[in-house]
Every structure is written in structure tokens, then in C-alpha cells.
PDB file of N, CA and C in Angstrom:
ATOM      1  N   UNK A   1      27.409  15.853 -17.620  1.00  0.00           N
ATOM      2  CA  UNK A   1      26.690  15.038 -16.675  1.00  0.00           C
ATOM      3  C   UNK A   1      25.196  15.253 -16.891  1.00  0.00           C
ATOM      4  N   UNK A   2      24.271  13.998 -16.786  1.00  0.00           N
ATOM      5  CA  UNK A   2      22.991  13.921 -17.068  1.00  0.00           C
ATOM      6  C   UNK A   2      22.578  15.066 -16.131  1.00  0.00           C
ATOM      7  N   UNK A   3      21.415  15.617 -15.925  1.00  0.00           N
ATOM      8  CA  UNK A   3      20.778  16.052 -15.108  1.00  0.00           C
ATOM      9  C   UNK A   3      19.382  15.530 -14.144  1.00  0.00           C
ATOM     10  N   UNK A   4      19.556  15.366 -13.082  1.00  0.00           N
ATOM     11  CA  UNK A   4      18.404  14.642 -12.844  1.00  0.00           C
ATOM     12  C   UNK A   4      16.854  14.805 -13.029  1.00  0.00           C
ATOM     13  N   UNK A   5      16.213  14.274 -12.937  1.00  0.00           N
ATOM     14  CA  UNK A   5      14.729  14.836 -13.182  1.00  0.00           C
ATOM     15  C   UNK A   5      13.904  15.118 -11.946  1.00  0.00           C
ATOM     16  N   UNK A   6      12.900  15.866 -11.684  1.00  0.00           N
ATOM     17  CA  UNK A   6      12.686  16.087 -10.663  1.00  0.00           C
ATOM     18  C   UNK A   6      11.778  15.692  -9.984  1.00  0.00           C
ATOM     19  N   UNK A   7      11.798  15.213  -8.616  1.00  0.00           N
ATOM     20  CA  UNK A   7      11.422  14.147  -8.057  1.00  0.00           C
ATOM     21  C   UNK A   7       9.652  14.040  -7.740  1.00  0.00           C
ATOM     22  N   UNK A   8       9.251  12.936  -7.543  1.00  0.00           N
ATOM     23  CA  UNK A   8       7.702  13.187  -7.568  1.00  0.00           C
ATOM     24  C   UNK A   8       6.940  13.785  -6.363  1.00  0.00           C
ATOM     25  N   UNK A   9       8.159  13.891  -4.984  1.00  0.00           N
ATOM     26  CA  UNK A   9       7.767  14.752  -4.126  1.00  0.00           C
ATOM     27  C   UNK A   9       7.609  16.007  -4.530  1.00  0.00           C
ATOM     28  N   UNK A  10       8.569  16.188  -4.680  1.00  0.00           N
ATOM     29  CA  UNK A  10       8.638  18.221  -4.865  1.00  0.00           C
ATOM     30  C   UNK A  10       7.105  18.651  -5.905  1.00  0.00           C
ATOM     31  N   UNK A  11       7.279  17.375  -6.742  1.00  0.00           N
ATOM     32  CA  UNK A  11       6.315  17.655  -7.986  1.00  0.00           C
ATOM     33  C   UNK A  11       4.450  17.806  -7.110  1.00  0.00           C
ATOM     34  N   UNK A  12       4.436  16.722  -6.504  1.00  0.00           N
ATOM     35  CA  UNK A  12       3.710  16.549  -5.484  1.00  0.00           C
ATOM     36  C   UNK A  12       3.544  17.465  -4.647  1.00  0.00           C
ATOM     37  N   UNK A  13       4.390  18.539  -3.769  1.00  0.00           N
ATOM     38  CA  UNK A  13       4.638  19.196  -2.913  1.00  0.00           C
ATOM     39  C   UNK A  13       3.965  21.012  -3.504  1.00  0.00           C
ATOM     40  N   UNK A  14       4.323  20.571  -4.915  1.00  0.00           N
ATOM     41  CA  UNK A  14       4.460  22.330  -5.512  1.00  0.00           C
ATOM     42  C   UNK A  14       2.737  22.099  -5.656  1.00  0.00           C
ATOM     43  N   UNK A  15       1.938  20.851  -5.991  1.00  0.00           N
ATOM     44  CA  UNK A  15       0.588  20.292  -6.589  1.00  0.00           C
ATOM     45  C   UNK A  15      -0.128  21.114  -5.470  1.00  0.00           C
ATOM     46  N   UNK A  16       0.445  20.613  -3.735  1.00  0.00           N
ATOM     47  CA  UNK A  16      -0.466  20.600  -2.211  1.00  0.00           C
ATOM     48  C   UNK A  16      -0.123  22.123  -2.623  1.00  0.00           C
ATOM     49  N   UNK A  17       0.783  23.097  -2.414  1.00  0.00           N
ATOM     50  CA  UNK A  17       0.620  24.523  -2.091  1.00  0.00           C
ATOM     51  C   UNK A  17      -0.252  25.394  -2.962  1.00  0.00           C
ATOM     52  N   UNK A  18      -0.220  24.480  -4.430  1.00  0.00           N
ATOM     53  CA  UNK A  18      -1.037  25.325  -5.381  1.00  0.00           C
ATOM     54  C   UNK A  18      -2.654  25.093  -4.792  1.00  0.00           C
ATOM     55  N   UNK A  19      -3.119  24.137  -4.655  1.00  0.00           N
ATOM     56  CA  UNK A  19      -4.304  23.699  -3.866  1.00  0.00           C
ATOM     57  C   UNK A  19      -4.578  24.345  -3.106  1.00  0.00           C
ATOM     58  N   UNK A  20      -3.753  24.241  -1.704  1.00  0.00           N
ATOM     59  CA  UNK A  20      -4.003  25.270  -0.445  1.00  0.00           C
ATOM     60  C   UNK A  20      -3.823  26.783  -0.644  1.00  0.00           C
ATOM     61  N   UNK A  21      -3.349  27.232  -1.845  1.00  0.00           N
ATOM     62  CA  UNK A  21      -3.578  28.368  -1.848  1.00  0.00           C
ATOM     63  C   UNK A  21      -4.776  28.879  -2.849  1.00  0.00           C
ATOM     64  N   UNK A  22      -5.281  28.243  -3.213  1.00  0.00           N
ATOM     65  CA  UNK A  22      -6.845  28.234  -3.579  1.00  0.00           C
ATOM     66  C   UNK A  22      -7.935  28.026  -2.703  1.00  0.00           C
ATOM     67  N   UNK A  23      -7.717  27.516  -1.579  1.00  0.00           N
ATOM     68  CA  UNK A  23      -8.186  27.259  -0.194  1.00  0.00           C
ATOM     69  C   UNK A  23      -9.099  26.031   0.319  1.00  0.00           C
ATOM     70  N   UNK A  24      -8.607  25.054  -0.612  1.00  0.00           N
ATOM     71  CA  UNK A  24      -8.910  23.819  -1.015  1.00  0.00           C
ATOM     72  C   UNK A  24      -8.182  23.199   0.743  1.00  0.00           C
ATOM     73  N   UNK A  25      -9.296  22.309   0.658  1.00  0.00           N
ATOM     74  CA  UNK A  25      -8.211  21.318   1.636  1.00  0.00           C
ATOM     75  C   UNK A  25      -7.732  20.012   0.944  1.00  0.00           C
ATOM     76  N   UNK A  26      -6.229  20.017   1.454  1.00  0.00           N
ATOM     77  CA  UNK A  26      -5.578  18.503   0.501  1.00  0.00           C
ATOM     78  C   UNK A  26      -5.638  17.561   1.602  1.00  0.00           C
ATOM     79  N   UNK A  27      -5.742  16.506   1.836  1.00  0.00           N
ATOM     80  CA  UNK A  27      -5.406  15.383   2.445  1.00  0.00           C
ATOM     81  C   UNK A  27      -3.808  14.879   2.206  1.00  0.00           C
ATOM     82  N   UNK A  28      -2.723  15.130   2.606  1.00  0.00           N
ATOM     83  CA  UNK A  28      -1.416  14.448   2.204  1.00  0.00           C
ATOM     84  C   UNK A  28      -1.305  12.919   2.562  1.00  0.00           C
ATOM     85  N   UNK A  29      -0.848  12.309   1.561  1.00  0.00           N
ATOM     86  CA  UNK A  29      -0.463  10.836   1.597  1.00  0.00           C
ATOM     87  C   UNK A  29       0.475  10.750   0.910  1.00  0.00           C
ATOM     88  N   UNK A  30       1.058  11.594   0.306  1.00  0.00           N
ATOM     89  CA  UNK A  30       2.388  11.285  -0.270  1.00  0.00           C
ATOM     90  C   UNK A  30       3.349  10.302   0.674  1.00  0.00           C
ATOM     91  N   UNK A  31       3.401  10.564   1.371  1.00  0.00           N
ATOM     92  CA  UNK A  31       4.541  10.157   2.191  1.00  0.00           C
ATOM     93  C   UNK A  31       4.376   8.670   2.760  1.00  0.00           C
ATOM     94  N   UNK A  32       3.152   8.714   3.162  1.00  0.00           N
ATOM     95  CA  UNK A  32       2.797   7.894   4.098  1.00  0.00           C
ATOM     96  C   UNK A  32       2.727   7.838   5.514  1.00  0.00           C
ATOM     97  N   UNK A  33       2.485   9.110   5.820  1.00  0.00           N
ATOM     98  CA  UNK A  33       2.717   9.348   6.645  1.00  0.00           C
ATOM     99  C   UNK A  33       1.411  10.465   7.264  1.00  0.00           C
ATOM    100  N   UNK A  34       0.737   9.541   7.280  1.00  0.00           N
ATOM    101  CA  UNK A  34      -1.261  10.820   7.867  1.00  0.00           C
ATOM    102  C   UNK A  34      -1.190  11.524   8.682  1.00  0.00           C
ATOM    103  N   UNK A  35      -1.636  12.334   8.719  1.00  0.00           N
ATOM    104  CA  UNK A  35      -2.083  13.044   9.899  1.00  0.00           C
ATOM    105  C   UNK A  35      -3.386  12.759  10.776  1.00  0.00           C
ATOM    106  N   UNK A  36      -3.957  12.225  10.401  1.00  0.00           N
ATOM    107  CA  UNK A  36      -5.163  12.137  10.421  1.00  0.00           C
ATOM    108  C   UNK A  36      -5.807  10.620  10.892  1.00  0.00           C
ATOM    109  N   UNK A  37      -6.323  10.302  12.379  1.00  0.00           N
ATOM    110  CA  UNK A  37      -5.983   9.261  13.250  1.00  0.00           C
ATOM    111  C   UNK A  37      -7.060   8.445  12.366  1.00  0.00           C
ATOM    112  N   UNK A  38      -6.557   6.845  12.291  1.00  0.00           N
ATOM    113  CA  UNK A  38      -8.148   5.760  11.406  1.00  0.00           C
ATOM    114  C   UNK A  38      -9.029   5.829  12.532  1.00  0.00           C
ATOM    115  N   UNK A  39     -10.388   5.462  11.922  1.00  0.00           N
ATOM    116  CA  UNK A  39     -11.473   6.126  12.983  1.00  0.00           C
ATOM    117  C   UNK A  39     -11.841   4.359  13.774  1.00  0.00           C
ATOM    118  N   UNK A  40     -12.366   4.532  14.959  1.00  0.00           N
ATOM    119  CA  UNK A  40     -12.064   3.981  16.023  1.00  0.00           C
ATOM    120  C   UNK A  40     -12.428   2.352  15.547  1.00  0.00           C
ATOM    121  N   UNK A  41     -12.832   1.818  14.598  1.00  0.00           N
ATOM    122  CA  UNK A  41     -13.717   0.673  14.329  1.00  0.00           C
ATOM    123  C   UNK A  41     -12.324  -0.045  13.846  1.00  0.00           C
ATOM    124  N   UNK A  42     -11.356   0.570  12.998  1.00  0.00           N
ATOM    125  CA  UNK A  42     -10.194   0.249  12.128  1.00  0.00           C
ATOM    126  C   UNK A  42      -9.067  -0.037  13.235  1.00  0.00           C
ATOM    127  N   UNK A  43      -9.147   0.971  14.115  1.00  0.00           N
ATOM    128  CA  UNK A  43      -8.348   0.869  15.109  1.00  0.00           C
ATOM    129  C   UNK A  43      -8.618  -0.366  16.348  1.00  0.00           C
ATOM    130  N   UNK A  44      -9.909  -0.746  16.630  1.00  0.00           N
ATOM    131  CA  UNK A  44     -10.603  -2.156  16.919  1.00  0.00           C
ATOM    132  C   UNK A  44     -10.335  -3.276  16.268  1.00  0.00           C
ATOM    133  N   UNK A  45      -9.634  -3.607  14.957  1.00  0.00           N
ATOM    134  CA  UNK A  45     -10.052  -4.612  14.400  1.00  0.00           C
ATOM    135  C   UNK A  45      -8.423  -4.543  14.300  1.00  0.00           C
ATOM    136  N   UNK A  46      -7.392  -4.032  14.120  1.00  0.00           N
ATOM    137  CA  UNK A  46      -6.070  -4.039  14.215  1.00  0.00           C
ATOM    138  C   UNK A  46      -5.826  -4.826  15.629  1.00  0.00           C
ATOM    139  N   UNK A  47      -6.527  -4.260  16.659  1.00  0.00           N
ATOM    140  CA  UNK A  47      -5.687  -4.481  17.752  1.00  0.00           C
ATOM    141  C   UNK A  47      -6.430  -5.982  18.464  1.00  0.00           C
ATOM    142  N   UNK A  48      -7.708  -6.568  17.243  1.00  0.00           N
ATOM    143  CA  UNK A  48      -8.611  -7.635  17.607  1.00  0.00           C
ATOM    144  C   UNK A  48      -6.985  -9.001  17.128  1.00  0.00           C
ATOM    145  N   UNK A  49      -6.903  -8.128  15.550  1.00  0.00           N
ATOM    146  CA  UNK A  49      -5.729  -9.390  14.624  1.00  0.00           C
ATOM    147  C   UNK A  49      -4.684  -9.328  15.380  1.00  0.00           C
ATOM    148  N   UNK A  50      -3.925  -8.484  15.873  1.00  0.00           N
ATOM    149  CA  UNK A  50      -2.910  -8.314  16.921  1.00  0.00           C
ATOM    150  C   UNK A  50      -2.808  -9.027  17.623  1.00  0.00           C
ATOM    151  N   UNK A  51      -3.807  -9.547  18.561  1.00  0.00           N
ATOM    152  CA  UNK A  51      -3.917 -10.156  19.820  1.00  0.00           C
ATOM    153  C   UNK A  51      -4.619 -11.662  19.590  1.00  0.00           C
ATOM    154  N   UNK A  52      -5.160 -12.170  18.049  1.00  0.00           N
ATOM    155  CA  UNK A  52      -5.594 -13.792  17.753  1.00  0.00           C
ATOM    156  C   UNK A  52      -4.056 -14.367  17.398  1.00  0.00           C
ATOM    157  N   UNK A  53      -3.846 -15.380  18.569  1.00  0.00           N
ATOM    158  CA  UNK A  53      -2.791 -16.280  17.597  1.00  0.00           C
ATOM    159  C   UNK A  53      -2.230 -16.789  16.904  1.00  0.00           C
ATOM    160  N   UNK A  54      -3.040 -17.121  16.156  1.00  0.00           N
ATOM    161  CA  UNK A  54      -3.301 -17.237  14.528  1.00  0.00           C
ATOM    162  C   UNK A  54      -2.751 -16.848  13.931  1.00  0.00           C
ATOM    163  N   UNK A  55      -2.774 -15.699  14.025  1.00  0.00           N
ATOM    164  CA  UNK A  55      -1.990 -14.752  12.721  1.00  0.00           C
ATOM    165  C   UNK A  55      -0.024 -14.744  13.361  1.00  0.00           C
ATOM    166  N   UNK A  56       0.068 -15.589  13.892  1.00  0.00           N
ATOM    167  CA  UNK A  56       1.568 -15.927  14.335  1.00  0.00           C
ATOM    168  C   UNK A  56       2.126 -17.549  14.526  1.00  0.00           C
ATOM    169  N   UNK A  57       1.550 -17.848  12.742  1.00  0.00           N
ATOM    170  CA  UNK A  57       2.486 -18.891  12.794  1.00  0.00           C
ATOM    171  C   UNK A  57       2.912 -18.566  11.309  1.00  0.00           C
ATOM    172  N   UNK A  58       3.789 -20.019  10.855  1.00  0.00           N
ATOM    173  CA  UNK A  58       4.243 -20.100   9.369  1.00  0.00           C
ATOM    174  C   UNK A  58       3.280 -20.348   8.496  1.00  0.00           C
ATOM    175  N   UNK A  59       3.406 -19.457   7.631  1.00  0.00           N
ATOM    176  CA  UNK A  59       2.287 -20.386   6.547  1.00  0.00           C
ATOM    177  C   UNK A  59       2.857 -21.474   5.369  1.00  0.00           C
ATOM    178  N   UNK A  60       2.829 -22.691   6.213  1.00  0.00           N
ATOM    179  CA  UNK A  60       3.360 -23.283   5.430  1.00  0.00           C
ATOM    180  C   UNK A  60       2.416 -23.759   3.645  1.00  0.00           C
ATOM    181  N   UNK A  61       1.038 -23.505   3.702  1.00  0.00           N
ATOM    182  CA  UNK A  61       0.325 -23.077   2.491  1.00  0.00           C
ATOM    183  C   UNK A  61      -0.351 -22.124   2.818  1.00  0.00           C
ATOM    184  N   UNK A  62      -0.718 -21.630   1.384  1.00  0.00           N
ATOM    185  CA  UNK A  62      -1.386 -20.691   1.638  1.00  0.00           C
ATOM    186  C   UNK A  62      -2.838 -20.903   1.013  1.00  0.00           C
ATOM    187  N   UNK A  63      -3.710 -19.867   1.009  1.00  0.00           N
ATOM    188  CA  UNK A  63      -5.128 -19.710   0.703  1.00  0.00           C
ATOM    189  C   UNK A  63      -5.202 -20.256  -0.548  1.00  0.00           C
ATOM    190  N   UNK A  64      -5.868 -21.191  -1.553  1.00  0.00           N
ATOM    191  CA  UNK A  64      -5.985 -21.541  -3.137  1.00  0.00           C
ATOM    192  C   UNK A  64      -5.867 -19.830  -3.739  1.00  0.00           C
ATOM    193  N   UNK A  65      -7.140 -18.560  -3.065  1.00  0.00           N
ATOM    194  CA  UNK A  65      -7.257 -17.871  -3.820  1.00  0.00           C
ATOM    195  C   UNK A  65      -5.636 -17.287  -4.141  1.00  0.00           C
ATOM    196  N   UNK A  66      -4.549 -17.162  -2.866  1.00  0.00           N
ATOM    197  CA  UNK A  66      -3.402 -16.146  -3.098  1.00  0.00           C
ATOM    198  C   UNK A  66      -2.542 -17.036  -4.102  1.00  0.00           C
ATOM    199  N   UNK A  67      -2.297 -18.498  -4.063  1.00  0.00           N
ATOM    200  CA  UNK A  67      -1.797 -19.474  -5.171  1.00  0.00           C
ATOM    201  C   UNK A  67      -2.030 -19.262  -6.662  1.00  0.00           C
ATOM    202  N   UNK A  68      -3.313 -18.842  -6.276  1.00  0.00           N
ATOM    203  CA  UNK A  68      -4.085 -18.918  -8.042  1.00  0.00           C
ATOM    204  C   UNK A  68      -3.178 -17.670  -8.546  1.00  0.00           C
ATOM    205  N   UNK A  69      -3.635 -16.893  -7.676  1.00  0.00           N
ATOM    206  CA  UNK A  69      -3.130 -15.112  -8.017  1.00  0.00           C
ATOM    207  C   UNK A  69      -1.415 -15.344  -8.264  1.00  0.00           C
ATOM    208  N   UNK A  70      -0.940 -15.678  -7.462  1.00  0.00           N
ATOM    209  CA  UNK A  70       0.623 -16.012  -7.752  1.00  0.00           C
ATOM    210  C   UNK A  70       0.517 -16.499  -9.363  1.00  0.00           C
ATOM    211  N   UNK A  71       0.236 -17.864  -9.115  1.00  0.00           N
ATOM    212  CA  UNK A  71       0.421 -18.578 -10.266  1.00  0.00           C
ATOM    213  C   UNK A  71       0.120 -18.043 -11.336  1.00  0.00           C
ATOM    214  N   UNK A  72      -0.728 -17.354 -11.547  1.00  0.00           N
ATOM    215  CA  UNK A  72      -0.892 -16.262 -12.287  1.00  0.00           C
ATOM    216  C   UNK A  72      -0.533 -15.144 -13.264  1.00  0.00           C
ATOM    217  N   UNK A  73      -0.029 -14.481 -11.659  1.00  0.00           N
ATOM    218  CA  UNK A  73       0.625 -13.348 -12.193  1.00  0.00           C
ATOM    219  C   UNK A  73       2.364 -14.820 -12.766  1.00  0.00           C
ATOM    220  N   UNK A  74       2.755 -14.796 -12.386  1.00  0.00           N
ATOM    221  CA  UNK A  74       3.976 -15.797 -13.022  1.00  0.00           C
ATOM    222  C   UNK A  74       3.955 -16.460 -14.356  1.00  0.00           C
ATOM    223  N   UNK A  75       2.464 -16.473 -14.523  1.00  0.00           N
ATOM    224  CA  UNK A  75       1.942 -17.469 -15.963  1.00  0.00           C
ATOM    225  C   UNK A  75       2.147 -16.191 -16.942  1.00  0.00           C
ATOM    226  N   UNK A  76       1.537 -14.414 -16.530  1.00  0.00           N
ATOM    227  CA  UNK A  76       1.235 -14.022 -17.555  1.00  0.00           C
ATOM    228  C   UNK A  76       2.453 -12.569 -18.074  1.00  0.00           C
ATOM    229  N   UNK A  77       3.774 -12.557 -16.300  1.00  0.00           N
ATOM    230  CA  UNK A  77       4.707 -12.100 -16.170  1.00  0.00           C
ATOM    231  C   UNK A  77       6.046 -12.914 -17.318  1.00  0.00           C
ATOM    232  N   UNK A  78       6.149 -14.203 -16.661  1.00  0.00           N
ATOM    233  CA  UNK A  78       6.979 -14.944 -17.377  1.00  0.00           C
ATOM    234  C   UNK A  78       7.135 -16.532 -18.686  1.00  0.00           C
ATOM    235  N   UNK A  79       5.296 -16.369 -18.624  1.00  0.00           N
ATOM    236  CA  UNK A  79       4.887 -17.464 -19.446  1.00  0.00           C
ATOM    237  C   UNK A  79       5.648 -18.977 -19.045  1.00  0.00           C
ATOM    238  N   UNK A  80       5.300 -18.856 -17.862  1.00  0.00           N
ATOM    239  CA  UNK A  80       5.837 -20.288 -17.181  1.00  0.00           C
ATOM    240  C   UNK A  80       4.727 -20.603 -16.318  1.00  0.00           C
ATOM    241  N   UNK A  81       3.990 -22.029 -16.252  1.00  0.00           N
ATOM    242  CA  UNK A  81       2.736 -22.495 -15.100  1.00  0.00           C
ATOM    243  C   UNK A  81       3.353 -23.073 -14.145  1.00  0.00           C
ATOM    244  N   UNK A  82       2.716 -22.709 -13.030  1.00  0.00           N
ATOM    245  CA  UNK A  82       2.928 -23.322 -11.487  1.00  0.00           C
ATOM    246  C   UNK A  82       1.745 -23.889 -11.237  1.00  0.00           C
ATOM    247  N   UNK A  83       2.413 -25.251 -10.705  1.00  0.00           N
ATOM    248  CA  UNK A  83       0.837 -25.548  -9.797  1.00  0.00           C
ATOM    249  C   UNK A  83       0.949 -25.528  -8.558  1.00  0.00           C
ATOM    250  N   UNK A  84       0.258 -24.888  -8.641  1.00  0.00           N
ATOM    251  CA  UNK A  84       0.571 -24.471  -6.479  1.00  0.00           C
ATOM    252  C   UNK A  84      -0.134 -25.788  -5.811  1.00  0.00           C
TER     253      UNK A  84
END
């Protein structure tokens, strides 16, 4: 049986203790998961988009720029053109 390889947490995990025991401070983001609260301006502008209506309907099109980018990435992923 293969053996597995070992995972990019642990790999990640062994990286933070070698750090902190040099007395480094790490910031963890591995996870996704912060500790560390967004500072109050970020936390204003979440709860501004939250509460405009707007941002709660269908998009039935979208922006030219996100089309282009699609079309794009599709042109240079699968060598096929879209016209959005």
C-alpha cells in the first residue's frame, strides 16, 4: 500500500512551532480561521454591503470587466472564444 504524503498542515504546523520557538511571532492563517479581529473600518464596510439591497438580487449580467476575465481565462484554459 502507497503511503501517504504528509499533509500541508502538519508541514505548516511543525514551520509555526519552529518560529515560535525562536520567539518570532507567526500570524496563523493556515486554516482560515484568525484570531485576530479586522480593524473597525473593514468591519464598517461589511456591515454597510450587508444592509444595501443591491447586493440581493440575480445577476442576470454581469460587469464587461468579470466577462472579459471569464472569457478569457476559457480562451487561454480551453482554446475556445466566448462572447459574453
Amino acid at each position: 500500500m502507497k503511503r501517504f504524503n504528509t499533509s500541508i498542515f502538519s508541514v505548516m504546523a511543525e514551520m509555526k512551532q519552529k518560529e515560535l520557538a525562536k520567539g518570532k511571532t507567526v500570524f496563523d492563517l493556515s486554516v482560515g480561521t484568525p484570531n485576530i479581529p479586522p480593524a473597525p473600518h473593514i468591519i464598517k464596510a461589511l456591515v454597510e454591503s450587508a444592509q444595501d439591497t443591491k447586493n440581493y438580487v440575480y445577476a442576470l449580467s454581469d460587469t464587461d470587466e468579470l466577462q472579459d476575465a471569464v472569457s478569457g481565462w476559457y480562451r487561454r484554459r480551453y482554446g475556445v472564444e466566448l462572447d459574453p
